[in-house]
N, C-alpha and C. Protein backbone atom coordinates (compact mmCIF):
# COMPACT_ATOMS: atom_id res chain seq x y z
N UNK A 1 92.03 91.86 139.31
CA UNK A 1 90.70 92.25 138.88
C UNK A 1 89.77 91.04 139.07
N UNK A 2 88.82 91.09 139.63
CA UNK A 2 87.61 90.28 139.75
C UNK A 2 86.89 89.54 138.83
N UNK A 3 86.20 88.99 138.58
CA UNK A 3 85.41 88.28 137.36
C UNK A 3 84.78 89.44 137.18
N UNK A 4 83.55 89.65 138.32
CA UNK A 4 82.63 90.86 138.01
C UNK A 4 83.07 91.96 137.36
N UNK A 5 84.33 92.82 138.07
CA UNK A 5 85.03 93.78 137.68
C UNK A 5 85.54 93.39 136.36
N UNK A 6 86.04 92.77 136.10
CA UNK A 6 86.64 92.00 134.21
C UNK A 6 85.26 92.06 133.11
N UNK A 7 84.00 91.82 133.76
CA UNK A 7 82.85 91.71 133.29
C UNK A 7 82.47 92.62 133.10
N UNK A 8 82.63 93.64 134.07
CA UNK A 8 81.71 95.08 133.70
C UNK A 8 82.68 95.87 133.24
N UNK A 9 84.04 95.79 132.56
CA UNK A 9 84.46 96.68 132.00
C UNK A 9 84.80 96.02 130.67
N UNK A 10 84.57 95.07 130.48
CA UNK A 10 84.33 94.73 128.93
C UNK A 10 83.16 94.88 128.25
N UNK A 11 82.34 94.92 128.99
CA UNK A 11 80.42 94.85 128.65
C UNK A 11 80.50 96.58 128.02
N UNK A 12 81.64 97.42 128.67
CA UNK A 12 81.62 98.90 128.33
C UNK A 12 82.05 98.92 127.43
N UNK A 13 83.13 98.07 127.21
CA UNK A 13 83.82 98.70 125.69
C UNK A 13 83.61 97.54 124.24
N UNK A 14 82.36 97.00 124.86
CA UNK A 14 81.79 96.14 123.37
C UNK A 14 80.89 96.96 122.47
N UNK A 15 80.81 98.04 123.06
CA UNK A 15 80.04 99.34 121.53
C UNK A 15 81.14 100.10 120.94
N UNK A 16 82.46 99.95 121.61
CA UNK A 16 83.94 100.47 120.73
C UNK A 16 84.20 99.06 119.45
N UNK A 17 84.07 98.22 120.32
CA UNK A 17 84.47 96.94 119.39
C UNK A 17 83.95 97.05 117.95
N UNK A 18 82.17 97.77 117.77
CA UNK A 18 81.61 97.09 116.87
C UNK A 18 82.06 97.88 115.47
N UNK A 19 82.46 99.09 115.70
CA UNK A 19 83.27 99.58 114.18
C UNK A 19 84.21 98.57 113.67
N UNK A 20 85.43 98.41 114.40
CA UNK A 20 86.27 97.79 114.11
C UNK A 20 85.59 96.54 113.35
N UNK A 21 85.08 95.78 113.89
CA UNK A 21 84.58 94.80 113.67
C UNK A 21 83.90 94.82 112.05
N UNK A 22 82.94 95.77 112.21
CA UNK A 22 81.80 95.96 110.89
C UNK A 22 83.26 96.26 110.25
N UNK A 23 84.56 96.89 109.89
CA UNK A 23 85.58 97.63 109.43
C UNK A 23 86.12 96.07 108.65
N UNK A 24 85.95 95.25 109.77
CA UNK A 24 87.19 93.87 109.02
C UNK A 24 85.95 92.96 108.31
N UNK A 25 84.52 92.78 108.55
CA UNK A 25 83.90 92.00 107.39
C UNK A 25 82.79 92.97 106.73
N UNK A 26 82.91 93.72 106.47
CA UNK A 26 81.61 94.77 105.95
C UNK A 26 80.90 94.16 105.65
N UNK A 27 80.31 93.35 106.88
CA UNK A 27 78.50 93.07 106.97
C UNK A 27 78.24 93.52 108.47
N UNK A 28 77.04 94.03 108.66
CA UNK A 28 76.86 94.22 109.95
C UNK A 28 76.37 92.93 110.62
N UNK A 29 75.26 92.30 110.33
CA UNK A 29 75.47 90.69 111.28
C UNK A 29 76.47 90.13 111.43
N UNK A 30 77.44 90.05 110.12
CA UNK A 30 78.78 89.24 110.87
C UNK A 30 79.61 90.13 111.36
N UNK A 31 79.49 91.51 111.99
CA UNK A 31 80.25 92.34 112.45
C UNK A 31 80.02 91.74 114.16
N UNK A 32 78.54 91.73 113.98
CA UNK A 32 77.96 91.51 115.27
C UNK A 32 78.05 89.95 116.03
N UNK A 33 78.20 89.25 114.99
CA UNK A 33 78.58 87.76 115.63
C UNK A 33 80.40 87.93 115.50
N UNK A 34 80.91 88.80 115.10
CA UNK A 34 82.12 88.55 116.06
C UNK A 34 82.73 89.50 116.81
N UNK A 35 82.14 90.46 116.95
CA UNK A 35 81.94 91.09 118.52
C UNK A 35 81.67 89.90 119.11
N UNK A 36 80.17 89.45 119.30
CA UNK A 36 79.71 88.29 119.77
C UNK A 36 81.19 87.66 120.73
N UNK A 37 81.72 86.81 120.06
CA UNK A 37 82.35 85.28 119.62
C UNK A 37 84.13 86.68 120.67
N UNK A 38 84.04 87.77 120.33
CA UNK A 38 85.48 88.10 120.71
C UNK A 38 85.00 88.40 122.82
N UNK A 39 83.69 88.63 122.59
CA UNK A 39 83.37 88.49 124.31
C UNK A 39 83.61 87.24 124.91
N UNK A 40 82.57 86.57 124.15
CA UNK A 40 83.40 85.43 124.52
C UNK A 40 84.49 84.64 124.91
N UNK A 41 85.37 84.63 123.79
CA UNK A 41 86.52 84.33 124.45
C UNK A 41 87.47 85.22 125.11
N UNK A 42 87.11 86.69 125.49
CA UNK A 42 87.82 86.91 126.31
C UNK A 42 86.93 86.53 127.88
N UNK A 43 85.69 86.23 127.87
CA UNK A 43 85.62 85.59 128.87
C UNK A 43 85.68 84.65 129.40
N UNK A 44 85.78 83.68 128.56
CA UNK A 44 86.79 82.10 128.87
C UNK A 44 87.79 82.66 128.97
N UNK A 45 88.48 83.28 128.28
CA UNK A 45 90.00 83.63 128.72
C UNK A 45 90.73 84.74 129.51
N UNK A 46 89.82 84.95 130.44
CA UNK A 46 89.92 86.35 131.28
C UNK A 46 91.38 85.80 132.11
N UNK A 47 91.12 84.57 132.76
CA UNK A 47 92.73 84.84 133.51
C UNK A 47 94.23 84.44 132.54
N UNK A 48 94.10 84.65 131.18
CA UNK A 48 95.35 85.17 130.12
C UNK A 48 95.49 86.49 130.61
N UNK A 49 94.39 87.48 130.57
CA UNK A 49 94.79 88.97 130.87
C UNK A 49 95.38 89.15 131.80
N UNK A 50 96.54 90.52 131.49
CA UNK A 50 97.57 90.66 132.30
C UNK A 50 97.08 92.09 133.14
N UNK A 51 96.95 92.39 134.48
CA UNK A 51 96.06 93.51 134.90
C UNK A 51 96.96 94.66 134.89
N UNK A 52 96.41 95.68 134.46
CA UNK A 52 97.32 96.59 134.17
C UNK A 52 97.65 97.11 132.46
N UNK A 53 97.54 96.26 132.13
CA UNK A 53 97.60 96.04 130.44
C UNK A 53 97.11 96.50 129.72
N UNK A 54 96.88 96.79 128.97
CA UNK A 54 95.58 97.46 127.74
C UNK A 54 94.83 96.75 127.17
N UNK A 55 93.30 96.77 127.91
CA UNK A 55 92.40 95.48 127.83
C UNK A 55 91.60 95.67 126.58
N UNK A 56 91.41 96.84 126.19
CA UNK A 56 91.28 97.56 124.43
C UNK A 56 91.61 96.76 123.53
N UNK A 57 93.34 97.07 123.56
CA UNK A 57 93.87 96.29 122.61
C UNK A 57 93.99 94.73 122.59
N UNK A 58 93.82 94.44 123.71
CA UNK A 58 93.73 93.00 124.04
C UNK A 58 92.59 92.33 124.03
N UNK A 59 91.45 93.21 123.71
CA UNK A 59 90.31 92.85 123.02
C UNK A 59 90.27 93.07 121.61
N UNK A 60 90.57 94.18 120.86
CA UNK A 60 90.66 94.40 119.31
C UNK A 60 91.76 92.80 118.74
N UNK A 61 92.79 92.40 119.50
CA UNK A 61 93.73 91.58 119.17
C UNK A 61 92.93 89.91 118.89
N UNK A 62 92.61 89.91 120.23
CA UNK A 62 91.44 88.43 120.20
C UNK A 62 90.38 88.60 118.85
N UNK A 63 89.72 89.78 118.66
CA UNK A 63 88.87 89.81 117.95
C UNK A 63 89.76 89.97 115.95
N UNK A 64 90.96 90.43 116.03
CA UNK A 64 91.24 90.04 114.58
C UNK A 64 91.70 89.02 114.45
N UNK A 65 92.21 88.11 115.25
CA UNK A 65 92.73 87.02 115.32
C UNK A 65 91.47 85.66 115.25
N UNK A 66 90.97 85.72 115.62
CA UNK A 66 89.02 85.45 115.33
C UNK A 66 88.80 85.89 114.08
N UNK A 67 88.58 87.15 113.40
CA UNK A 67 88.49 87.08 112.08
C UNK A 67 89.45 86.46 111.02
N UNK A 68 90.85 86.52 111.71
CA UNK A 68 91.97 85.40 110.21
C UNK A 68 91.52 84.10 110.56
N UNK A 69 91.34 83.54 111.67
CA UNK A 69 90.75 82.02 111.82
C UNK A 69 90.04 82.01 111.38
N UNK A 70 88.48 82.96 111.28
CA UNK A 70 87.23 82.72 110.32
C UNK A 70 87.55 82.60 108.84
N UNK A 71 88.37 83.58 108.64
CA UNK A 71 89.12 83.78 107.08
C UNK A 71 89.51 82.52 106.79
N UNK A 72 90.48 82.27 107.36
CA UNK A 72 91.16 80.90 106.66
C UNK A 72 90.64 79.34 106.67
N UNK A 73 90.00 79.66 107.68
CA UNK A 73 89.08 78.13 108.16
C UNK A 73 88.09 78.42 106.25
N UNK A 74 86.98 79.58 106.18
CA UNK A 74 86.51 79.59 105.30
C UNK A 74 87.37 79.42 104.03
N UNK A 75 88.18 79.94 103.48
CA UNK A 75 88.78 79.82 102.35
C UNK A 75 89.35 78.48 102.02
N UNK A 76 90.03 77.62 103.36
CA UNK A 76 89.97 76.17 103.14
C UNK A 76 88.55 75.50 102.98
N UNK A 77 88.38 75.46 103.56
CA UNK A 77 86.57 75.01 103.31
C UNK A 77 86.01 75.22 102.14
N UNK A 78 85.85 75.98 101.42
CA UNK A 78 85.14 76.55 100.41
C UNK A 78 85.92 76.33 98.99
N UNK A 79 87.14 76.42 99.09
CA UNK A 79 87.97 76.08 97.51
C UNK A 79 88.06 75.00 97.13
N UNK A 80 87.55 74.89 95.80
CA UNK A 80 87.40 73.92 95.10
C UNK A 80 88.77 73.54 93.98
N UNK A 81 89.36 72.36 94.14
CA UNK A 81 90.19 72.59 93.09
C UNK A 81 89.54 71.68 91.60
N UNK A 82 89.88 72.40 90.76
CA UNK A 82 89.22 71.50 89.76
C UNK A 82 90.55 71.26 89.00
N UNK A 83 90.32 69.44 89.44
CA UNK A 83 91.39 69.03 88.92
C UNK A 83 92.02 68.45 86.80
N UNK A 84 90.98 69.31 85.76
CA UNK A 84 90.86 69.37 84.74
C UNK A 84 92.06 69.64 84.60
N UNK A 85 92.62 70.07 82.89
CA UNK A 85 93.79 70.63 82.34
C UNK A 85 94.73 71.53 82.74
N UNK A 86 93.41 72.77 83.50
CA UNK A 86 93.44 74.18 84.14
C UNK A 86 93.28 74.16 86.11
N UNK A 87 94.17 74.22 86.58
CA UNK A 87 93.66 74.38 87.84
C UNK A 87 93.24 75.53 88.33
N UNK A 88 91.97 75.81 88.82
CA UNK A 88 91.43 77.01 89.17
C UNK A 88 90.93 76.61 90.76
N UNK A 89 91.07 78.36 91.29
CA UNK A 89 90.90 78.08 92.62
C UNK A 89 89.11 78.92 92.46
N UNK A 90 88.15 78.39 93.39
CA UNK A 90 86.59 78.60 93.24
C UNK A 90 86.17 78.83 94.41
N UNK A 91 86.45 80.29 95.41
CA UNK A 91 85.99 80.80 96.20
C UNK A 91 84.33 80.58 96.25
N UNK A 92 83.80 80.38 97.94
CA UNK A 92 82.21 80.25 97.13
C UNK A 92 81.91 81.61 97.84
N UNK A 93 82.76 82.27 99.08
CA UNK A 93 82.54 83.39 99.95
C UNK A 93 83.00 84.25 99.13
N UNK A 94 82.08 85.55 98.03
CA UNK A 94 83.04 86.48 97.87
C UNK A 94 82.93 87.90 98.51
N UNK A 95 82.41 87.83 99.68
CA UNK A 95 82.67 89.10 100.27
C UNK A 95 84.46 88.76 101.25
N UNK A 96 84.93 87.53 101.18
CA UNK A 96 85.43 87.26 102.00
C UNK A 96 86.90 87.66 101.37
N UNK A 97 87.07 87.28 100.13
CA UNK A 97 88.70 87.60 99.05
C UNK A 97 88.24 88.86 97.99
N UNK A 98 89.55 89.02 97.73
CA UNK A 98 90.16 89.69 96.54
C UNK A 98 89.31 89.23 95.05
N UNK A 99 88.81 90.40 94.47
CA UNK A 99 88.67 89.93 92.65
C UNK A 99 89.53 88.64 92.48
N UNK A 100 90.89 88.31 92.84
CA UNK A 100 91.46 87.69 92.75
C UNK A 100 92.34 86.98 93.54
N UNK A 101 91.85 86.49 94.15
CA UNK A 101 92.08 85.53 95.95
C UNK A 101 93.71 85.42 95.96
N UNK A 102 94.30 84.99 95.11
CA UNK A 102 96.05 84.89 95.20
C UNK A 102 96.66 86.10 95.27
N UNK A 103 96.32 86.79 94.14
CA UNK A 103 96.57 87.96 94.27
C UNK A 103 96.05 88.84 96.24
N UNK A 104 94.73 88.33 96.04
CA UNK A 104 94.53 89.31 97.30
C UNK A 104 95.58 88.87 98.36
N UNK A 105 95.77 87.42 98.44
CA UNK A 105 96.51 86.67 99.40
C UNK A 105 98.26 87.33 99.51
N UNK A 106 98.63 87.91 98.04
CA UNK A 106 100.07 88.37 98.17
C UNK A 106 99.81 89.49 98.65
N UNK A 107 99.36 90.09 98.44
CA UNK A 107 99.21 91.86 98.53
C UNK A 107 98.86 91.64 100.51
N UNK A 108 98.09 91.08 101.08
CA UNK A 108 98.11 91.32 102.34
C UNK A 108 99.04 90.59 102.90
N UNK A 109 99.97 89.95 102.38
CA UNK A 109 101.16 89.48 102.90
C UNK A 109 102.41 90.91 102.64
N UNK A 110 102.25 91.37 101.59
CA UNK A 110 103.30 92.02 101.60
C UNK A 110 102.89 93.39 102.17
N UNK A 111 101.22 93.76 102.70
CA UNK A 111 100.74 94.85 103.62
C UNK A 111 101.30 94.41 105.29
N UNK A 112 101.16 93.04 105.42
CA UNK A 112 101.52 93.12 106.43
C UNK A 112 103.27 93.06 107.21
N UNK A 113 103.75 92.32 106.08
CA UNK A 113 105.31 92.88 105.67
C UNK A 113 105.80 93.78 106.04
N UNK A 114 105.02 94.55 105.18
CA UNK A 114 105.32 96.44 105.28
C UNK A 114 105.15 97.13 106.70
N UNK A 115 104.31 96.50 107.17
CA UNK A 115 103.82 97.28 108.79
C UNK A 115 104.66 96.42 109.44
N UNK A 116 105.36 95.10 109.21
CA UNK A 116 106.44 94.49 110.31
C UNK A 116 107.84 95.32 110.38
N UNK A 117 108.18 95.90 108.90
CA UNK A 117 109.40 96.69 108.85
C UNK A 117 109.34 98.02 109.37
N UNK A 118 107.99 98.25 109.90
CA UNK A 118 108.18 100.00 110.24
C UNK A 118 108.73 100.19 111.74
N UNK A 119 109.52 101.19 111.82
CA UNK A 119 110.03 100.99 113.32
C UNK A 119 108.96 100.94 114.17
N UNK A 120 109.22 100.71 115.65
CA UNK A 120 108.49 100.40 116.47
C UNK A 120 107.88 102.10 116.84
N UNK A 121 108.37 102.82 117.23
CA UNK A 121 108.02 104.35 117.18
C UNK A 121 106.69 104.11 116.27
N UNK A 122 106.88 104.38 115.33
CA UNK A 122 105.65 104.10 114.01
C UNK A 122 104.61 103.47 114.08
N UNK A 123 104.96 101.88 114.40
CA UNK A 123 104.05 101.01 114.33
C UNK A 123 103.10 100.53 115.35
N UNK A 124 103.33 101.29 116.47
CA UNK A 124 102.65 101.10 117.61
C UNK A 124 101.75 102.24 117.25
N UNK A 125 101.52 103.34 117.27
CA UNK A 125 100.54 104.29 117.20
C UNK A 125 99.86 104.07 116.34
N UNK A 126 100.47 103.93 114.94
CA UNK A 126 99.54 103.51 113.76
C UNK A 126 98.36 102.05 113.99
N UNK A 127 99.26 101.08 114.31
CA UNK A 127 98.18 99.80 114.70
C UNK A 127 97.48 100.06 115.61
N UNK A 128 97.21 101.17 116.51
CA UNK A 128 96.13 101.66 117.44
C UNK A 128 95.40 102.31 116.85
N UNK A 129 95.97 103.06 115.96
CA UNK A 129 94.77 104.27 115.48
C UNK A 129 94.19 103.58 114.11
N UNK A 130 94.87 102.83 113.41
CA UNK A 130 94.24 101.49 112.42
C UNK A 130 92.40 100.35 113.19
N UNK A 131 93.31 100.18 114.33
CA UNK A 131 92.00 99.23 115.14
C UNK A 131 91.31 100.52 115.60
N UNK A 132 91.47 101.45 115.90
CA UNK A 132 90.21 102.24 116.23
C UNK A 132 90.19 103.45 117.31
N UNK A 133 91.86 103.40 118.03
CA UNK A 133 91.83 104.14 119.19
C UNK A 133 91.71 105.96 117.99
N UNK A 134 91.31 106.62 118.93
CA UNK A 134 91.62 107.74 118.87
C UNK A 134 92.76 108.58 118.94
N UNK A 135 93.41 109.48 118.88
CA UNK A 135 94.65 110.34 118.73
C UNK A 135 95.15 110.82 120.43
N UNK A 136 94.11 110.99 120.61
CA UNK A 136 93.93 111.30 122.53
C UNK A 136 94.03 109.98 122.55
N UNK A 137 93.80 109.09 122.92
CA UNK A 137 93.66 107.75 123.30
C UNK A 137 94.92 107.32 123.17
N UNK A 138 95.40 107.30 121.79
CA UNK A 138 96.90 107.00 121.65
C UNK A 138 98.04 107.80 122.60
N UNK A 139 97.51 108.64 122.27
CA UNK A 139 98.62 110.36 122.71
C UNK A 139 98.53 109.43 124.40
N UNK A 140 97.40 109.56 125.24
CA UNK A 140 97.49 108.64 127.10
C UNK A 140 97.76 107.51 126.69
N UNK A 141 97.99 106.96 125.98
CA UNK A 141 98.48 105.39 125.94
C UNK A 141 100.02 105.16 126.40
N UNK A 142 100.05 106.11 125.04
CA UNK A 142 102.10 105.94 124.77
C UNK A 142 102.80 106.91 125.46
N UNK A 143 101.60 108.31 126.22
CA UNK A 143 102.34 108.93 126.72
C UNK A 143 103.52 110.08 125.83
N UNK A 144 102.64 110.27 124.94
CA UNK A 144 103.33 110.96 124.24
C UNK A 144 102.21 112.17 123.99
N UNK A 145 103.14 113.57 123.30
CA UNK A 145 102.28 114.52 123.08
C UNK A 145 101.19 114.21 121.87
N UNK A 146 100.27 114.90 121.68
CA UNK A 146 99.05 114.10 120.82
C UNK A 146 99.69 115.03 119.40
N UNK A 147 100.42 115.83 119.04
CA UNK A 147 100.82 116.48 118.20
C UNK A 147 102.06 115.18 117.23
N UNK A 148 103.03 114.33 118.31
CA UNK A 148 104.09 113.24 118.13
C UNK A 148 103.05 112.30 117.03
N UNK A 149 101.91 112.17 118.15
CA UNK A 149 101.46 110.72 117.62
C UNK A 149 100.95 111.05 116.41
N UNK A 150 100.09 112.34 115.94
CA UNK A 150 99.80 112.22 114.57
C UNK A 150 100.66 112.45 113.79
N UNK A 151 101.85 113.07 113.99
CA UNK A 151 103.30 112.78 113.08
C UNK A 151 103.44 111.53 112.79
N UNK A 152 103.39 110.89 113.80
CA UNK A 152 104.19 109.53 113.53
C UNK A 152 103.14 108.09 113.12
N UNK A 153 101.87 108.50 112.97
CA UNK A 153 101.32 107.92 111.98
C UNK A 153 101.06 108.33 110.85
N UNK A 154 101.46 110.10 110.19
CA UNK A 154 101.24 110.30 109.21
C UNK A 154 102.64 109.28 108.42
N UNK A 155 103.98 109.74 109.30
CA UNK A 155 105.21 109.22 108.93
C UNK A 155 105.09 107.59 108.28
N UNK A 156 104.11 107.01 109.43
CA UNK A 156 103.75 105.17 109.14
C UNK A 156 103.31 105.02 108.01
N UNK A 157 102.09 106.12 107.96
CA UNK A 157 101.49 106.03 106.26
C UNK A 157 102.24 106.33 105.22
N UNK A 158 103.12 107.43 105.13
CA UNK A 158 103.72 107.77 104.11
C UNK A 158 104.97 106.53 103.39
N UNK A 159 105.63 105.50 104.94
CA UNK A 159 106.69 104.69 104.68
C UNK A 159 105.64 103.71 104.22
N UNK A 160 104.51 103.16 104.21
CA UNK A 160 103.26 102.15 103.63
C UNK A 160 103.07 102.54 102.61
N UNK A 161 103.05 103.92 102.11
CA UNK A 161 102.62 104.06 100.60
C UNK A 161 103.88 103.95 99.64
N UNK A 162 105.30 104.49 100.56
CA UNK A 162 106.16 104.40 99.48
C UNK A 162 106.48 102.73 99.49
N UNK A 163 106.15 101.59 100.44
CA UNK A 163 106.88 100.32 100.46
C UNK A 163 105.41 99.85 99.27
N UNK A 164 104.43 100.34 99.65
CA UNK A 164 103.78 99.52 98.97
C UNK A 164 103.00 100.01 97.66
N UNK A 165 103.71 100.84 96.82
CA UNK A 165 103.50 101.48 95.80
C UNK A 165 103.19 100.48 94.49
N UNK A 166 103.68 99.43 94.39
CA UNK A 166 103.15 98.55 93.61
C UNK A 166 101.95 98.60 93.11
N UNK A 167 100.86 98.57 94.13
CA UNK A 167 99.44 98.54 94.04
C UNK A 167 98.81 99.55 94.16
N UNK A 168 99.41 100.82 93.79
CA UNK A 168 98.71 102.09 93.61
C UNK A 168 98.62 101.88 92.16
N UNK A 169 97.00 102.18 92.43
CA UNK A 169 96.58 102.24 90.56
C UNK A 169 96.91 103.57 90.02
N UNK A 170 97.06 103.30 88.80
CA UNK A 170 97.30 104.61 87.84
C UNK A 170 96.78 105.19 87.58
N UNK A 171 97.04 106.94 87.66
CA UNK A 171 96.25 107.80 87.38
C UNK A 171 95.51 108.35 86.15
């Protein structure tokens, strides 16, 4: 694939990007500066892409991987320890953590846990239709009937709610 050709088919699918995006920081300017920032480096990094590949997901991938670096760069940056009697941790970003940042910090460790143990069947459709593909989209991806794939992300969800039942609040 060409520069140009690499160029004009990413320039198409940067108005797919921007849900996802607004989805992982619910602000729309910073949705839009990292759309921004994920063109970018896939255009510094166009010859990583493998042709043939799924340049979708290999754009949704650059771009969450860009948001945990923003994440964590900020949360180091910003915590304060106060070294008094009591050590407390003093987020100054709070659209960025959890009511309770440790807490939030276990719970998406053990969300993402949960989606490492699901079989591969499972976890491939679901982490597509999670970042944003569609059911058709998935269904020509994997090559499977589009009836499979919403089974087998209802199946993903159901093994996520029973692994991660902990944090279902009470009724």
């Amino acid at each position: 694939m060409t520069a140009l050709e690499f160029t004009s088919v990413v320039e198409r699918m940067a108005p797919t990007l921007r849900p996802a995006a607004y989805n992982l920081t619910r602000d729309s300017d910073d949705a839009k500066d990292l759309v921004q920032e994920t063109l970018l480096k896939a255009f510094v990094n166009r010859d990583k892409f493998k042709a043939g590949t799924n340049l979708k997901a290999w754009l949704y991938t650059i771009m969450r991987n860009t948001f945990i670096n923003h994440y964590n760069k900020i949360t180091k940056r910003s915590s304060n320890v106060d070294t008094t009697e009591y050590i407390q941790f003093h987020p100054s970003d709070e659209r960025m953590i959890a009511v309770n940042g440790a807490a939030g910090e276990f719970a998406l460790k053990d969300i993402n846990d949960a989606i490492e143990k699901l079989p591969e069947e499972l976890r491939s459709p679901f982490m597509m239709y999670y970042v944003g593909y569609k059911y058709l989209e998935i269904a020509d991806q994997l090559k499977l009937p589009i009836g499979t794939v919403k089974n087998r992300i209802h199946l993903a969800r159901k093994e996520l709610k029973q692994e991660l039942k902990v944090y279902a609040f009470a009724d």
